[in-house]
N, C-alpha and C. Protein backbone atom coordinates (compact mmCIF):
# COMPACT_ATOMS: atom_id res chain seq x y z
N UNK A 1 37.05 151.45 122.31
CA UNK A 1 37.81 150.84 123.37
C UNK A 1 38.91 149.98 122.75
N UNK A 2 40.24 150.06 123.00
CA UNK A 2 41.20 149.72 122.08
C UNK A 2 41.49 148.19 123.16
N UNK A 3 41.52 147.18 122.13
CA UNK A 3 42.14 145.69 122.61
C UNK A 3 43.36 145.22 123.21
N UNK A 4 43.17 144.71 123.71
CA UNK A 4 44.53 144.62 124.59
C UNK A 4 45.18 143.54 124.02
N UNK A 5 46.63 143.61 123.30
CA UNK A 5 47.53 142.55 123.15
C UNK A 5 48.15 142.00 123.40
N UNK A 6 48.29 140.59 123.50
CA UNK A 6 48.96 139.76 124.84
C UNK A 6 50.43 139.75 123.46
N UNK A 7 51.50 139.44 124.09
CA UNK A 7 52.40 139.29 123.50
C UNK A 7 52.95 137.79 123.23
N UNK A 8 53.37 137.58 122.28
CA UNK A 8 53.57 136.60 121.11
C UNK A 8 54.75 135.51 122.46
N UNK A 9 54.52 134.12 122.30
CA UNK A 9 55.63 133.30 122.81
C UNK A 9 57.10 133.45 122.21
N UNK A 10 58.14 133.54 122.72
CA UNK A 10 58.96 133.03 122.04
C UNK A 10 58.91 131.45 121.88
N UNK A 11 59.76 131.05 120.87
CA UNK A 11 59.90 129.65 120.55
C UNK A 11 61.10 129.32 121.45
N UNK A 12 61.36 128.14 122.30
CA UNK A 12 62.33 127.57 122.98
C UNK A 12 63.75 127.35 122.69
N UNK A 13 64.35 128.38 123.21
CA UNK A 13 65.62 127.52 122.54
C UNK A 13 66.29 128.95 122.16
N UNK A 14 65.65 130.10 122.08
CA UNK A 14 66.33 131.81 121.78
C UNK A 14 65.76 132.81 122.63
N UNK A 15 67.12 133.23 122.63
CA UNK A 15 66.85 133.98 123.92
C UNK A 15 66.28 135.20 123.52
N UNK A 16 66.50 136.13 124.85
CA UNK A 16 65.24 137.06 124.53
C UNK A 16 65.78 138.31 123.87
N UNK A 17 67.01 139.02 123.38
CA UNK A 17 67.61 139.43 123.56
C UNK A 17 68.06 139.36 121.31
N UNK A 18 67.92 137.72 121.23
CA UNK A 18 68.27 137.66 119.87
C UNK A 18 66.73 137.89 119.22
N UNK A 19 67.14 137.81 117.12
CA UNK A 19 65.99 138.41 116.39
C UNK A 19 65.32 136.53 116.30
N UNK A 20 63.90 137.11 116.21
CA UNK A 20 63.66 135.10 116.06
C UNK A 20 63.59 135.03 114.60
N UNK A 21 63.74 133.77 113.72
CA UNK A 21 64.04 133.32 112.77
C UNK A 21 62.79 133.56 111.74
N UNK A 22 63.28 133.40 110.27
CA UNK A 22 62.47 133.88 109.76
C UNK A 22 61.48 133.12 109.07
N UNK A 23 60.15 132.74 109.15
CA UNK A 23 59.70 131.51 108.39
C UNK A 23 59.53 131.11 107.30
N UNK A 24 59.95 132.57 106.47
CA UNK A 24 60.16 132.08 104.68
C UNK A 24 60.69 130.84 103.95
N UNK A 25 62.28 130.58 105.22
CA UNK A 25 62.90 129.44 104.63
C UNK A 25 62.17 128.39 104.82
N UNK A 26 61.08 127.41 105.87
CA UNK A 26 60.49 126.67 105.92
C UNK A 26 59.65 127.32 104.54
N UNK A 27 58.53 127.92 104.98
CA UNK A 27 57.91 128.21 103.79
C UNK A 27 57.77 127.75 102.47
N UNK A 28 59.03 128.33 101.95
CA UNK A 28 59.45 127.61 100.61
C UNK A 28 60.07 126.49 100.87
N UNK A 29 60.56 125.91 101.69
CA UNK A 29 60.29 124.40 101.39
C UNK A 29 59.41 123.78 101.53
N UNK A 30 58.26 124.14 102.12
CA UNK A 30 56.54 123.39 101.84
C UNK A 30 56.10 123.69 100.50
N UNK A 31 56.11 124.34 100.07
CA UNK A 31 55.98 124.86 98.83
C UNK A 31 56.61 124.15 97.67
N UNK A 32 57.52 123.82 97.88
CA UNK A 32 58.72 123.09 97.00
C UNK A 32 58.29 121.52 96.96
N UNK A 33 58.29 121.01 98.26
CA UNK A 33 58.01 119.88 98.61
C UNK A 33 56.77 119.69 97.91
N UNK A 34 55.50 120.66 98.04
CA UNK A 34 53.92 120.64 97.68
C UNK A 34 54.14 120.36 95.80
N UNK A 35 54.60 120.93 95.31
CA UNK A 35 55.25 121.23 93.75
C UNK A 35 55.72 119.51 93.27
N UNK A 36 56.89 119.77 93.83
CA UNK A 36 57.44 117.77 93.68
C UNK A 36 56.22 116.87 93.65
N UNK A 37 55.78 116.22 94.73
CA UNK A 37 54.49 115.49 94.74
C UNK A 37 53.20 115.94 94.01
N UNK A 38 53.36 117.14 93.57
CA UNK A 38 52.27 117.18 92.52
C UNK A 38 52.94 117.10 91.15
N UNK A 39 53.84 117.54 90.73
CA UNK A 39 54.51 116.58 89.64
C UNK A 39 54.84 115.18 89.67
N UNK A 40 55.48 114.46 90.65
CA UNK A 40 55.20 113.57 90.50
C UNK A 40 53.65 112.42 90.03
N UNK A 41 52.45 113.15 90.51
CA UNK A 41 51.82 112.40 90.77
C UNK A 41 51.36 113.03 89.21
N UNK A 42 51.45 114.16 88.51
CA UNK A 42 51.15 114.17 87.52
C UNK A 42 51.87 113.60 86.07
N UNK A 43 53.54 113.11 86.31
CA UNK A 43 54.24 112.19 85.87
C UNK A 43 53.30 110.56 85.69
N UNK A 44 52.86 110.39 87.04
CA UNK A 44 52.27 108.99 87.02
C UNK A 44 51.60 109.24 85.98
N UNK A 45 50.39 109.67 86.32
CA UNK A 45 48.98 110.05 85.51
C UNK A 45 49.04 109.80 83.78
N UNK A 46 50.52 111.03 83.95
CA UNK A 46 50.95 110.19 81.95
C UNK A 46 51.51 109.51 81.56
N UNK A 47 51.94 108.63 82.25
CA UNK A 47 52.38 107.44 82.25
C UNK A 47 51.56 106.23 82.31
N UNK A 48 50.79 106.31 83.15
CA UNK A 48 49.16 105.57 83.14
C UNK A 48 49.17 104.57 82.36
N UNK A 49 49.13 105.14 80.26
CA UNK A 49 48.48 104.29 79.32
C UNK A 49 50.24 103.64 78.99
N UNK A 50 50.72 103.86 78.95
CA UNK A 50 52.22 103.01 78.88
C UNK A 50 52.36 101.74 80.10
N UNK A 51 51.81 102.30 81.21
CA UNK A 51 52.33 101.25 81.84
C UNK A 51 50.83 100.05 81.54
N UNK A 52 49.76 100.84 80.95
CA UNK A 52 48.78 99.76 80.79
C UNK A 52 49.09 99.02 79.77
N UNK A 53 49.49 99.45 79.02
CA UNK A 53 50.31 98.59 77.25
C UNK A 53 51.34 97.74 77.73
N UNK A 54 52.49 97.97 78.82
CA UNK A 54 53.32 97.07 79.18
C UNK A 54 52.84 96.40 80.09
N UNK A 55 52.00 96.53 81.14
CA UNK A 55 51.67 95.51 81.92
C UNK A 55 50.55 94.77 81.41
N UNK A 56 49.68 95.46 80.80
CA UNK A 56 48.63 94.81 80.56
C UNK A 56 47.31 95.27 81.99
N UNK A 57 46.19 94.76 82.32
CA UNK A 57 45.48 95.04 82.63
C UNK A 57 44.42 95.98 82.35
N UNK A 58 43.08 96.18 83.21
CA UNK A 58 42.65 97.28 82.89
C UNK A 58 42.54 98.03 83.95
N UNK A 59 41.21 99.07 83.96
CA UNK A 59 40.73 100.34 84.81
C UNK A 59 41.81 100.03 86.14
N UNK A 60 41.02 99.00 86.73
CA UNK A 60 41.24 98.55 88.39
C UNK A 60 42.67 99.01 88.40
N UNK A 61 43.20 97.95 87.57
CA UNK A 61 45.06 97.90 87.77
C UNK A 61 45.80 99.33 87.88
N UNK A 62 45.10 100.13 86.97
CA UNK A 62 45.58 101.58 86.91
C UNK A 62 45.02 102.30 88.58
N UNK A 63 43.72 102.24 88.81
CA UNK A 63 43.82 102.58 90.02
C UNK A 63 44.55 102.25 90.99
N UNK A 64 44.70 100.83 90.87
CA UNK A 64 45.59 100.24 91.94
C UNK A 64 47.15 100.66 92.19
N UNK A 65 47.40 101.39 90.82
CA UNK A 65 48.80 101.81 90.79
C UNK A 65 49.04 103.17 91.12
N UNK A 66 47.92 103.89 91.13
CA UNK A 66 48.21 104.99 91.55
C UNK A 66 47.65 105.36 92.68
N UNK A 67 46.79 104.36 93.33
CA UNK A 67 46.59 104.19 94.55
C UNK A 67 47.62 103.74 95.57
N UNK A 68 48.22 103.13 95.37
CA UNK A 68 49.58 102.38 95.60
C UNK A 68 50.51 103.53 95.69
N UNK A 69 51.11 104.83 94.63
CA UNK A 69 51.74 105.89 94.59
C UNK A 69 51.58 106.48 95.40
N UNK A 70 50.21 106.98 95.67
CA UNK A 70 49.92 108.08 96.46
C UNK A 70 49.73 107.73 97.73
N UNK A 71 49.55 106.47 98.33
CA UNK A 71 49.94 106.16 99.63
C UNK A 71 51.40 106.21 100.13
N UNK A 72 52.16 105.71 98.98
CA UNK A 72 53.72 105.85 99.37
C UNK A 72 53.93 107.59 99.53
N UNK A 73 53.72 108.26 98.82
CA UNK A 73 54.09 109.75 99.23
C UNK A 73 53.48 110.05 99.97
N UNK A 74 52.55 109.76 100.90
CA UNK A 74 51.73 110.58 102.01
C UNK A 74 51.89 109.86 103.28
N UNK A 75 52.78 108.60 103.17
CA UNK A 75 53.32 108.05 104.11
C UNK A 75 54.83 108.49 104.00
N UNK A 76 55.30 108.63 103.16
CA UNK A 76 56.68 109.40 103.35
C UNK A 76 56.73 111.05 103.71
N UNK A 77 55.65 111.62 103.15
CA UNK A 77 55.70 112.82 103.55
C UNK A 77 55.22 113.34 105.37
N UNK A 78 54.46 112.32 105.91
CA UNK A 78 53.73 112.34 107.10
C UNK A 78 55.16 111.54 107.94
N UNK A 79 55.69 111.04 107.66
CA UNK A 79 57.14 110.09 108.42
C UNK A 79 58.28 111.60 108.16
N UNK A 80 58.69 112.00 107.19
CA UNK A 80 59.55 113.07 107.44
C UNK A 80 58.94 114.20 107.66
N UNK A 81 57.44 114.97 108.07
CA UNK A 81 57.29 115.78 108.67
C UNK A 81 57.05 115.62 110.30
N UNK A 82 56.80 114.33 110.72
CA UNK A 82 56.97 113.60 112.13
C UNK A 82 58.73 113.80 112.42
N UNK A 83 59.63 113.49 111.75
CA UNK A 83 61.23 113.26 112.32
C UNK A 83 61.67 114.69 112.72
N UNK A 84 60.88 115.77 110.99
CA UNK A 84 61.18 117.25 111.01
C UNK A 84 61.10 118.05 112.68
N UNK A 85 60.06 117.81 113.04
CA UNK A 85 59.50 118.13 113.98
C UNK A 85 60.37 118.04 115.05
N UNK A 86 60.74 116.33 114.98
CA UNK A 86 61.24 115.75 116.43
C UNK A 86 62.80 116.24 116.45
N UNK A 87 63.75 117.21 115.34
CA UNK A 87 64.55 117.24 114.77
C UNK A 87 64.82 118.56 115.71
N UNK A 88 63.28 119.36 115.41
CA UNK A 88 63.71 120.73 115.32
C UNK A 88 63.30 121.35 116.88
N UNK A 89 62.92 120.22 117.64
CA UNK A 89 62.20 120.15 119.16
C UNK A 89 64.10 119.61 120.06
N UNK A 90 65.03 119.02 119.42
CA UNK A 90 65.60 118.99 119.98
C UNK A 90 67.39 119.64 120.21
């Protein structure tokens, strides 16, 4: 017994008539974006014992600093995928 397929929404904003867009280009920029913040955060990481020799401290301080990092990128990344959104809705 063959399934019956409901047909796909268009997205708002194209008509019915044009081709809809292609999602590769987002795509690779999640991808890109995903890449950056994991270099970055692997930049920190070797950086770690330098910044412990110049600042001084121990264990904690290092957590604290890269605890500190990785909140700033996941609050910047969660704030420009919130604007992305509100960007591409209007």
């Amino acid at each position: 017994m063959p399934v019956p397929v409901t047909p796909t929404r268009r997205p708002v904003g194209v008509p019915p008539g044009q081709a809809l867009p292609s999602p590769a280009p987002t795509l690779a920029a999640a991808v890109l974006g995903f890449f950056v913040i994991t270099l970055d955060a692997l930049v920190v990481n070797v950086a770690l014992p330098s910044i412990q020799d110049d600042l001084g401290g121990g264990v904690t301080g290092l957590q604290w600093v890269m605890d500190g990092y990785t909140l700033m990128c996941a609050a910047l990344l969660l704030s420009s995928g919130a604007l992305c959104e509100k960007e591409t809705r209007s």
